[in-house]
Protein backbone atom coordinates (compact mmCIF):
# COMPACT_ATOMS: atom_id res chain seq x y z
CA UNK A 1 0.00 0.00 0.00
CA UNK A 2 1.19 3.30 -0.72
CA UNK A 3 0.69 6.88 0.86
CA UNK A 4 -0.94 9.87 -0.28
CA UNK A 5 2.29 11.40 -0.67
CA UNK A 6 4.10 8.19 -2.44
CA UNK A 7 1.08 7.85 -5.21
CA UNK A 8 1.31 11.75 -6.15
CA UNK A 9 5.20 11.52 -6.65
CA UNK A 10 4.46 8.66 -8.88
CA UNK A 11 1.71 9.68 -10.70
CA UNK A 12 3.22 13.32 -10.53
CA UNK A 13 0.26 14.79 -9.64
CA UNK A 14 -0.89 16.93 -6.86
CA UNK A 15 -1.82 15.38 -2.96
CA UNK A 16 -4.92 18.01 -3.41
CA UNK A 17 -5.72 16.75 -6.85
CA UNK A 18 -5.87 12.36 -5.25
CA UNK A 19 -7.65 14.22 -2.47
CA UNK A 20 -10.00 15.77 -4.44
CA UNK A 21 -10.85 12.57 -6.62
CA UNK A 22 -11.55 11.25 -3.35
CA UNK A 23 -14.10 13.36 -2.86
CA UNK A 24 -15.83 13.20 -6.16
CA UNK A 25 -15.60 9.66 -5.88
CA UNK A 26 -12.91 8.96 -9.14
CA UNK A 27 -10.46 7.38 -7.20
CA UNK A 28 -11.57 6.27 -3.33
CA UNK A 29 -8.34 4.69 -1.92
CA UNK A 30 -8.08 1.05 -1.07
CA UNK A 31 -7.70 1.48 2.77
CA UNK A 32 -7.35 4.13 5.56
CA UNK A 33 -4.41 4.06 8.17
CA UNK A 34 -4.53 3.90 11.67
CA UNK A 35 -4.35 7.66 11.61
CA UNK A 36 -6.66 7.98 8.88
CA UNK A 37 -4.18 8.61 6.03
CA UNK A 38 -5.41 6.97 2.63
CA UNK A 39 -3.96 4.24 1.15
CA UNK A 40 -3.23 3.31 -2.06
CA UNK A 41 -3.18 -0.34 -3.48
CA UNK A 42 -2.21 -1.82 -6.97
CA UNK A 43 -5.57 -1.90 -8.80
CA UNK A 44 -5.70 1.95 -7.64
CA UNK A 45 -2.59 2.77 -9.27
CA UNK A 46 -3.85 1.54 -12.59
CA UNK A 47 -7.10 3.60 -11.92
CA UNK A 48 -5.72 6.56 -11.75
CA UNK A 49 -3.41 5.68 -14.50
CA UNK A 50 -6.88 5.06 -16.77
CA UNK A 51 -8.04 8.44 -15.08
CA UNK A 52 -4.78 10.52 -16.20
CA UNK A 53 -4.60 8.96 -19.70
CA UNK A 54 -8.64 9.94 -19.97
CA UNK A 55 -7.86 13.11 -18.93
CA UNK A 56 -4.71 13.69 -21.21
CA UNK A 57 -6.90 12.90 -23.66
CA UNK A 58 -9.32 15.67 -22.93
CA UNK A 59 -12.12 13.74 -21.51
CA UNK A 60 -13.90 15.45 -18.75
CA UNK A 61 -13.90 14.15 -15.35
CA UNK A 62 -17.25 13.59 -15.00
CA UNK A 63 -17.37 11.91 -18.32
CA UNK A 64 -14.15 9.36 -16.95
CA UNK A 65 -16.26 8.65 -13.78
CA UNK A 66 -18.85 7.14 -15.96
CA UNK A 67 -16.24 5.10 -18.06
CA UNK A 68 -14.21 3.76 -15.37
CA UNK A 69 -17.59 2.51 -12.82
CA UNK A 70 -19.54 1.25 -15.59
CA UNK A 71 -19.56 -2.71 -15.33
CA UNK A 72 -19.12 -3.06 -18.87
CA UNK A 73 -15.83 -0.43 -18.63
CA UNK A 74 -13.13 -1.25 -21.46
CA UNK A 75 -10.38 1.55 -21.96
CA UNK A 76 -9.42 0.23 -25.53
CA UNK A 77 -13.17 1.02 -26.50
CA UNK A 78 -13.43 4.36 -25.19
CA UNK A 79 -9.79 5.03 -26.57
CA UNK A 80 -10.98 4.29 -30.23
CA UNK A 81 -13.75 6.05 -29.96
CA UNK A 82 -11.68 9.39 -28.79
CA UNK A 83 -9.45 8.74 -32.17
C-alpha cells in the first residue's frame, strides 16, 4: 500500500488533486491508516493511470467517472472512440 504522498510523486500529480478525486468519488483509496491517512493499493494505481490517460486525452472528469464505474468499462473502447 502506498501513501498519499508516495502515489502523487508517482503519478506526478498533486496530494490536493488524489484528495479531491476522493471526494468526487474517481479514485476512493483502497484502505485508511490507523491515523486515517489513505492508502493506495495496486488496482488503484492503474485507476488513476486510466483516469490521467482519460484526462490527457481531454475527456472530462465527469465523463471518466462514468467510463471507469460502468460494469461493462473497457479503456481500448473508449480510446478508439476518442481517435
Amino acid at each position: 500500500m502506498k501513501t498519499v504522498n508516495e502515489v502523487s510523486k508517482i503519478a506526478g500529480i498533486s496530494i490536493r488533486t488524489l484528495q479531491y478525486y476522493d471526494k468526487i468519488g474517481l479514485l476512493k483509496p483502497s484502505a485508511y491508516s490507523e491515523s486515517g491517512y489513505r492508502l493506495y493499493g495496486d488496482e488503484d494505481l492503474k485507476v488513476l493511470q486510466s483516469i490521467l490517460l482519460f484526462k490527457a486525452l481531454e475527456f472530462p472528469l465527469k465523463e471518466i467517472k462514468e467510463i471507469i464505474t460502468s460494469k461493462h468499462y473497457s479503456r481500448n473502447l473508449k480510446l478508439k472512440d476518442k481517435v
